[in-house]
Protein backbone atom coordinates (compact mmCIF):
# COMPACT_ATOMS: atom_id res chain seq x y z
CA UNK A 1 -34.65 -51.66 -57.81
CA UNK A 2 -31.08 -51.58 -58.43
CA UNK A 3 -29.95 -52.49 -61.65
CA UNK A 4 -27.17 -55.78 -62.20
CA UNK A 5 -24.05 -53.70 -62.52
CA UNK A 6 -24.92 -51.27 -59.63
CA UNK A 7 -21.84 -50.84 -57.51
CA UNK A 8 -21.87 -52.87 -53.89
CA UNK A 9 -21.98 -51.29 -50.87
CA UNK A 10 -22.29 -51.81 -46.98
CA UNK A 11 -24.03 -49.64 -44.94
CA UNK A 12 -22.59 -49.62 -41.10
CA UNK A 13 -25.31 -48.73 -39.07
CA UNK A 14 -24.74 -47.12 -36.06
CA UNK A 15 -26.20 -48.14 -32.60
CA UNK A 16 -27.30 -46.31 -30.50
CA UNK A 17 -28.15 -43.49 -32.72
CA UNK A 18 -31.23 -40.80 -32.68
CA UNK A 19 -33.74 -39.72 -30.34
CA UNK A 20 -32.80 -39.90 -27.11
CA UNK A 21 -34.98 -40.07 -23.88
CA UNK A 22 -34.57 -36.43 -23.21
CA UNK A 23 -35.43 -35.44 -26.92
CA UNK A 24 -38.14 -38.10 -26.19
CA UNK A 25 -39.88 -36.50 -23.58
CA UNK A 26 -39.73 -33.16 -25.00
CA UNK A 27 -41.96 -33.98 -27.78
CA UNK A 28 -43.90 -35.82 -26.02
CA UNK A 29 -44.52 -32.62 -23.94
CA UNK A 30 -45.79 -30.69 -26.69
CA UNK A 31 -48.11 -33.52 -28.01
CA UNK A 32 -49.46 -33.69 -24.40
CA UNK A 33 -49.90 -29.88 -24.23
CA UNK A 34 -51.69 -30.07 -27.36
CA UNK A 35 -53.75 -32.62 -26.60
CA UNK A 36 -54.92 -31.33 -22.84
CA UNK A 37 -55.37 -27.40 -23.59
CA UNK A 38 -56.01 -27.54 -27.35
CA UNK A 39 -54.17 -25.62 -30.24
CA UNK A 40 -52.23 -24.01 -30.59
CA UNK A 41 -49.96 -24.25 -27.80
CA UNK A 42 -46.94 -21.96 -27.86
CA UNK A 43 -43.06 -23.57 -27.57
CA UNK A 44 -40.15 -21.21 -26.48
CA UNK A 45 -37.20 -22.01 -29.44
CA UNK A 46 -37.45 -24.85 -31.12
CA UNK A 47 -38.03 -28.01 -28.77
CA UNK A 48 -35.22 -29.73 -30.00
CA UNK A 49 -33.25 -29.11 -32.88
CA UNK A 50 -34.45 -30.15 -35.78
CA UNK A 51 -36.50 -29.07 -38.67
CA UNK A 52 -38.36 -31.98 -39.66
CA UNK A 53 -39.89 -32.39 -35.74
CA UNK A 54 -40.32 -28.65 -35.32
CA UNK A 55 -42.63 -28.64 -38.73
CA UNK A 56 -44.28 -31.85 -37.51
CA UNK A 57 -45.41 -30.63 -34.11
CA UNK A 58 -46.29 -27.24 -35.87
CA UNK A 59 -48.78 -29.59 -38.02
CA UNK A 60 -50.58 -30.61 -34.97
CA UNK A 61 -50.66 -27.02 -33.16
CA UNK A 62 -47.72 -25.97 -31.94
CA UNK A 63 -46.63 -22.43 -32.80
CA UNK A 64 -42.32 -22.18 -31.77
CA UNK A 65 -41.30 -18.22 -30.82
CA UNK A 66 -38.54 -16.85 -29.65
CA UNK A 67 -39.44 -14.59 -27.07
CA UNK A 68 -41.96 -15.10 -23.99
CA UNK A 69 -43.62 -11.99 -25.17
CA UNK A 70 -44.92 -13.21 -28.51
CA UNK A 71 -46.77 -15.44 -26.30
CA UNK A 72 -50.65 -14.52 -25.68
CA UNK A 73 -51.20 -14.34 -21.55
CA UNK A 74 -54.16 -16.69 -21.91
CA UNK A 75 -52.09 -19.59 -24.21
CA UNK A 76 -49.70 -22.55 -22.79
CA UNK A 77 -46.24 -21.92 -23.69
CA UNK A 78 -43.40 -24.83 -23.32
CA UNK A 79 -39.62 -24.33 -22.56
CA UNK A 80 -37.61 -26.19 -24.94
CA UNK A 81 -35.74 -29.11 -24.25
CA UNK A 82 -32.03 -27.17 -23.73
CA UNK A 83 -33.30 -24.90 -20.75
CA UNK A 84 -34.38 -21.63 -19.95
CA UNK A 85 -32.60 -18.94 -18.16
CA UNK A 86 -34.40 -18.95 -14.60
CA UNK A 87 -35.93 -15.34 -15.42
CA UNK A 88 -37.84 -16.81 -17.98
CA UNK A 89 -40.17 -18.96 -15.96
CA UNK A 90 -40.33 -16.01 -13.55
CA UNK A 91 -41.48 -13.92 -15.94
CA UNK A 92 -44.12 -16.61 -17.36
CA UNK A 93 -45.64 -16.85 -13.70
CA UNK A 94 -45.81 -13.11 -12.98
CA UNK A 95 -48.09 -12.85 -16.22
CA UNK A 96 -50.10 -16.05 -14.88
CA UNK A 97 -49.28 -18.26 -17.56
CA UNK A 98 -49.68 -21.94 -18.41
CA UNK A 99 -46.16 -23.55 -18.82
CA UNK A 100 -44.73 -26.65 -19.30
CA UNK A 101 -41.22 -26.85 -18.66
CA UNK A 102 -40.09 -29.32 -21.34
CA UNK A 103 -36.19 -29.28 -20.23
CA UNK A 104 -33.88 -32.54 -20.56
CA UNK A 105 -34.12 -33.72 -16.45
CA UNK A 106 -29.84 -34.16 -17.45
CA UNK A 107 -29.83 -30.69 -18.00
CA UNK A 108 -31.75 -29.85 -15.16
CA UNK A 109 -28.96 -31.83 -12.99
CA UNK A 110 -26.28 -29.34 -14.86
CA UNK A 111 -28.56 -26.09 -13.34
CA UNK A 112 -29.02 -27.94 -10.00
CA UNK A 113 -25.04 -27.99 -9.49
CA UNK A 114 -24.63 -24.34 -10.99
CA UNK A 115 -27.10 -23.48 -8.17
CA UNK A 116 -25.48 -25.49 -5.13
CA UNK A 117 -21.87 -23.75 -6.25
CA UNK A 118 -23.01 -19.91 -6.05
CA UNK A 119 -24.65 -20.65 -2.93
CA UNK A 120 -21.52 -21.82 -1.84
CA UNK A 121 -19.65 -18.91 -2.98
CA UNK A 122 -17.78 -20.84 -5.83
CA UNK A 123 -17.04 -19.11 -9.04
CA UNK A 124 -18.53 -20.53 -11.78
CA UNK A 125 -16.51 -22.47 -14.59
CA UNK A 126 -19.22 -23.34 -17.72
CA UNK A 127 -17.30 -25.24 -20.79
CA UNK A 128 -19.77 -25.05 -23.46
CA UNK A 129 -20.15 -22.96 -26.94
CA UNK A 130 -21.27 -19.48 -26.55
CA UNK A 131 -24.70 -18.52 -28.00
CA UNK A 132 -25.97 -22.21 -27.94
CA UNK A 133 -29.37 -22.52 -25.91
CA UNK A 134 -28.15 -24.77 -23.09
CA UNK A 135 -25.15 -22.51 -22.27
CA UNK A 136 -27.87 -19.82 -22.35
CA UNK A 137 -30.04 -21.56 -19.93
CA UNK A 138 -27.39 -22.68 -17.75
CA UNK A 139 -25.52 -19.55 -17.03
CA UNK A 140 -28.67 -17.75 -16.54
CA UNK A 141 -29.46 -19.82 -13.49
CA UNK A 142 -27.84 -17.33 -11.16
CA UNK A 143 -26.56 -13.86 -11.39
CA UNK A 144 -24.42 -12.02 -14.22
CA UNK A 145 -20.71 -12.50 -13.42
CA UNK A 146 -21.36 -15.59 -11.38
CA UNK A 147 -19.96 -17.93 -13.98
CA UNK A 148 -17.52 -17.67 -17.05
CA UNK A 149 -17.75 -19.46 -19.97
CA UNK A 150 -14.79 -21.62 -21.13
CA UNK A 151 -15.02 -22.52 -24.84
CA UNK A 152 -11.52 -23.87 -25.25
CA UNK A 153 -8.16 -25.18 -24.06
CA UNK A 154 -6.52 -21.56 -24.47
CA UNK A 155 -9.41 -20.17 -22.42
CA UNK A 156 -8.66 -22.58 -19.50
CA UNK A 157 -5.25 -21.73 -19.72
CA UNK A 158 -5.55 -17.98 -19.79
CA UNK A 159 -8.40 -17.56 -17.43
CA UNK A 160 -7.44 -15.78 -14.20
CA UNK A 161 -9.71 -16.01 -11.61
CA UNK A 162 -9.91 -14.11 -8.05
CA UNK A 163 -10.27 -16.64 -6.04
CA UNK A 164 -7.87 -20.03 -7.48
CA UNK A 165 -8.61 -22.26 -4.81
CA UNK A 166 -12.77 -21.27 -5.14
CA UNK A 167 -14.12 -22.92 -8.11
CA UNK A 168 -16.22 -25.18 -10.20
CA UNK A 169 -16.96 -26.64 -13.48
CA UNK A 170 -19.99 -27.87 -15.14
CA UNK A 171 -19.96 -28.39 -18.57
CA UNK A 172 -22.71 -28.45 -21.89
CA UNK A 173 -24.13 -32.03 -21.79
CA UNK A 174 -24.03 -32.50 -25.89
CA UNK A 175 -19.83 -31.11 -26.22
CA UNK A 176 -17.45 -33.87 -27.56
CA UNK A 177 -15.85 -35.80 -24.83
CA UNK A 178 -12.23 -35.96 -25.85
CA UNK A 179 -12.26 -32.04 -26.25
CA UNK A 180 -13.83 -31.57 -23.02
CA UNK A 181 -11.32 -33.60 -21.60
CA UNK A 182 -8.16 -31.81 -23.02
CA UNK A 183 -10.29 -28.66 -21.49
CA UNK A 184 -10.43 -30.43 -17.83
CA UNK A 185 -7.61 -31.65 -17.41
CA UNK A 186 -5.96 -27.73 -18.33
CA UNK A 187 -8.07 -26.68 -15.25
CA UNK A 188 -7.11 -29.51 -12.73
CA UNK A 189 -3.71 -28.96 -13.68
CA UNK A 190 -4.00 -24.56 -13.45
CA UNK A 191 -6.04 -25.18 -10.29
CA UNK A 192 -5.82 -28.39 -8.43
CA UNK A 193 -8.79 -27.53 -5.59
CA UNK A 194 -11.25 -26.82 -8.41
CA UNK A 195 -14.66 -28.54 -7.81
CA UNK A 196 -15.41 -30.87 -10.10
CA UNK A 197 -19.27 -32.71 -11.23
CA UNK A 198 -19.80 -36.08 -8.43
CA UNK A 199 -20.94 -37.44 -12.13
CA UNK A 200 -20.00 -36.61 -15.39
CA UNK A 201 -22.56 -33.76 -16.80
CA UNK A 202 -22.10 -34.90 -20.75
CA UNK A 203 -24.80 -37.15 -21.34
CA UNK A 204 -24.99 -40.66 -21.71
CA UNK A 205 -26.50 -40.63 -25.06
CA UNK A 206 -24.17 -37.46 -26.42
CA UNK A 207 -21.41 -40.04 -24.59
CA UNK A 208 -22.77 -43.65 -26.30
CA UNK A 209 -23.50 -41.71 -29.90
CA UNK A 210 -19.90 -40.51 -30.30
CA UNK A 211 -18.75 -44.03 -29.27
CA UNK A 212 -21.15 -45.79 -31.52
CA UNK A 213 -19.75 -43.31 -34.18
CA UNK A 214 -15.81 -43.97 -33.78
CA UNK A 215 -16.58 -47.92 -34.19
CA UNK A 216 -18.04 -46.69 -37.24
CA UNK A 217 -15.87 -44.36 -38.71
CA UNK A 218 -12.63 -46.91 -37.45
CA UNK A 219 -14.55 -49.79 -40.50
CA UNK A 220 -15.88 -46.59 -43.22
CA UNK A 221 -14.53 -44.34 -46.17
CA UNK A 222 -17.58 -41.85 -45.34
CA UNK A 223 -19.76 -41.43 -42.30
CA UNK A 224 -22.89 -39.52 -43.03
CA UNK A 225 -24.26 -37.94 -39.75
CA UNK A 226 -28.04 -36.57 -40.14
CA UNK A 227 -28.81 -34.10 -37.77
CA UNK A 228 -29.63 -30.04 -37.87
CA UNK A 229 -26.66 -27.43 -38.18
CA UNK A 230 -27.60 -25.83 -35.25
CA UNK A 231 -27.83 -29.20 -33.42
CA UNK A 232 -24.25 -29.70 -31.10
CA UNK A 233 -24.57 -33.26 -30.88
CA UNK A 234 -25.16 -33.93 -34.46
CA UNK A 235 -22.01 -31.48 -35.46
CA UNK A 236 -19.97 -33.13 -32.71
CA UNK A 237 -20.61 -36.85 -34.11
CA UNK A 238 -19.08 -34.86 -37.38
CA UNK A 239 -15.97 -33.92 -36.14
CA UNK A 240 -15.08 -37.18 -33.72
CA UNK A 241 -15.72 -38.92 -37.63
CA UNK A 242 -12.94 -36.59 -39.08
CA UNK A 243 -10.66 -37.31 -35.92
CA UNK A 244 -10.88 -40.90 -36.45
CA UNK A 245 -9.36 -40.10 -39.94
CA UNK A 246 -13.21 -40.91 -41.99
CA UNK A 247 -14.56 -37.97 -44.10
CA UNK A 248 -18.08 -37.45 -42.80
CA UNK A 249 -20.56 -34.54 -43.66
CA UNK A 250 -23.91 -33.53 -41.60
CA UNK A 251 -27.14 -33.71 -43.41
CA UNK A 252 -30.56 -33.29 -42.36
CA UNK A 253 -32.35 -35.37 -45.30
CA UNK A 254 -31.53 -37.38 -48.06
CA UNK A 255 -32.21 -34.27 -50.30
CA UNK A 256 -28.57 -33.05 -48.99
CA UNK A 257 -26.57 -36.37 -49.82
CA UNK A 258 -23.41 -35.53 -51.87
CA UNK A 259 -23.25 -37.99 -54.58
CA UNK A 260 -19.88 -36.63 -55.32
CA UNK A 261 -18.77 -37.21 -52.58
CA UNK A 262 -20.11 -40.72 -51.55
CA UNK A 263 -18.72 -42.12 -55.14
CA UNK A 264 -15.75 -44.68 -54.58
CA UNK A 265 -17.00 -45.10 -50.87
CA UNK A 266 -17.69 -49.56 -50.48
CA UNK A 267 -18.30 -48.90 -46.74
CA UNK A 268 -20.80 -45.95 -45.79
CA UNK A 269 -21.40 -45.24 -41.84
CA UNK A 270 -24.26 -43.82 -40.69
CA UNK A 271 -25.62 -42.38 -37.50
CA UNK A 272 -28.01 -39.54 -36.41
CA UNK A 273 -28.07 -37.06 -33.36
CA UNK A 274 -30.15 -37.19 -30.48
CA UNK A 275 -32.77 -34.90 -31.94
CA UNK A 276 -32.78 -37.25 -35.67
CA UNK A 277 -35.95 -39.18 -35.92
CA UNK A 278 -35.47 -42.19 -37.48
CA UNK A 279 -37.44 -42.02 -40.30
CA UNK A 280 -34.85 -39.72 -41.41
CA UNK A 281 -32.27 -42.66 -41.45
CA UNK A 282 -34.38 -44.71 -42.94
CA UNK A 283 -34.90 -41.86 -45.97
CA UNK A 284 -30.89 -41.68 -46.10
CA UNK A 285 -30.59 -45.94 -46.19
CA UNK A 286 -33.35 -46.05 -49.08
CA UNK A 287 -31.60 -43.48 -51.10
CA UNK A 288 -28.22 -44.95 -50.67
CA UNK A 289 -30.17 -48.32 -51.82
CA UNK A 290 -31.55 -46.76 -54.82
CA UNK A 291 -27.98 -45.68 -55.95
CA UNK A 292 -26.35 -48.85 -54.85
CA UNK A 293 -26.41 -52.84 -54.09
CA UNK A 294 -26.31 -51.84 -50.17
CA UNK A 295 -26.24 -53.82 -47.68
CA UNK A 296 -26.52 -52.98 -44.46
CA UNK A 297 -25.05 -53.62 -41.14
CA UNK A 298 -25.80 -52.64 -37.40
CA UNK A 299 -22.52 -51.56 -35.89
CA UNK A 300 -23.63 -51.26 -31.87
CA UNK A 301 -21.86 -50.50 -28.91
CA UNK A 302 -24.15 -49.86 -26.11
CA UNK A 303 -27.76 -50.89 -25.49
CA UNK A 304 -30.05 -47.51 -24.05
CA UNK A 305 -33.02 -48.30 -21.72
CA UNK A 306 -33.33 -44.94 -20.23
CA UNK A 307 -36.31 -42.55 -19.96
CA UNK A 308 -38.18 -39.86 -17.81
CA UNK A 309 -41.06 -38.82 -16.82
CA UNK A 310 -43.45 -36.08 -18.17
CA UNK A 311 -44.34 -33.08 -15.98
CA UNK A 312 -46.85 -33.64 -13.06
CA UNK A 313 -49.32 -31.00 -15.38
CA UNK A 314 -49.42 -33.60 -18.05
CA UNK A 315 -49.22 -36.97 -16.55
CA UNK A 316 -53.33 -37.08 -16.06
CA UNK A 317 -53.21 -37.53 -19.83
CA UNK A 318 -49.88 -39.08 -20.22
């Protein structure tokens, strides 16, 4: 309980924030997988990304590696949620495994158009962040040299293809949508006939959490986003706060808050990433309470409705 002279603040909550349907699913894969071939069941990379989920599931059986062959030939392995190159399933049924393919159906639509382009004898155009999982996934969907990354405006403007009037773009479904679309609109204008997605490939909730963010961060002195480092989304919702002119810093628990920092603030935003559970903004909103009179308010711009379906292997138990 707060005592009298505790400083005031409000709390903008942003909406939607969190999980979101694919990050759903995924878990729910694991859980499944658990609960229909026993523990432990092993999960390529971390499902999603972030600590507090990985440790959870690894509480109830799951054991996360990073290579297929740390696997055990007679054990269930799941692909995370960002993708897998397509050599890695091949690999998993030449050795007769169990899998689960546990990958966000929106990404699946990103490796779907990859696929339809090479067979169509378009090079390749993938805007995205080297090293990151997806990108990984996604470029390994068809041969080496069959698509080049793009990380920036300078490396749309300095690419030089062999074929101008012969190419596509897909892009990573968690980047920031106004950087993507300085990025786009450099390759319509270097090369006009350049195939672009029939729909946009960033997601809707990567889309609706950066929008839900900027209302935020447009009302707020600070904007604390809680999400994992390694976690695109989360560090995205970061820097569309900064853009907007609010300080914001990433956290993954209320262990991490800044005190410091959040000192002088009356109006605190927060949000989460799509991989955040909410009981870890709930953690962050009783801390805040414990330091201050806080108060807080939901801040929402779009409603989200959406989910998928579990693999055919699990829906007997789903």
């Amino acid at each position: 309980m707060t005592a009298p002279n505790t400083p005031s603040m409000e709390i903008l909550l942003a909406g939607p924030r969190g999980f979101c349907a694919g990050v759903d699913r995924a878990i729910k894969i694991v859980e499944l997988a658990i609960k229909k071939f026993g523990a432990p069941v092993y999960v390529r990379h971390e499902i999603v990304h972030n600590r507090f989920v990985v440790e959870g599931l690894e509480h109830k059986g799951a054991i996360f590696v990073d290579r297929l062959d740390e696997v055990p030939d007679d054990k269930p392995v799941v692909f995370s949620a960002h993708g897998v190159p397509k050599a890695v399933p091949a690999k998993a049924e030449a050795r007769n495994m169990i899998y689960v393919d546990a990958t966000c159906p929106l990404v699946s639509k990103v490796h779907r158009g990859v696929e339809r382009h090479f067979e169509t004898g378009r090079h390749i155009l993938m805007i995205g962040h080297a090293g990151h999982p997806e990108v990984i996934g996604t470029m390994g969907q068809v041969p080496e040299g069959a698509v080049t990354l793009i990380e920036t405006v300078e490396d749309a403007e300095t690419f030089q293809p062999d074929d101008p009037d012969n190419l596509a773009f897909v892009t990573q479904t968690t980047l920031s949508v106004d950087d993507t679309t300085d990025i786009i609109d450099a390759l319509k204008k270097r090369f006009p006939a350049i195939t672009v997605p029939k729909k946009e490939d960033i997601c809707y909730a990567t889309t609706n959490r950066q929008t839900s963010v900027k209302a935020v961060a447009a009302r707020a002195d600070r904007v604390i986003v809680i999400g994992a480092p390694n976690s695109s989304n989360s560090r995205r919702l970061v820097e569309v706060s900064e853009k907007m002119g609010c300080s914001a810093r990433l956290v993954q628990r209320a262990r991490d808050l800044d005190w410091d920092w959040i000192a002088g603030a009356s109006k605190v935003g927060i949000t989460a990433g799509a991989s955040a559970p909410e009981v870890l903004v709930e953690e962050v909103i009783d801390a805040l309470k414990e330091h201050y009179n806080a108060s807080v308010h939901l801040v929402t711009t779009a409603e989200e409705d959406v989910t998928f379906k579990v693999p055919k292997l699990l829906q007997d138990i789903a």
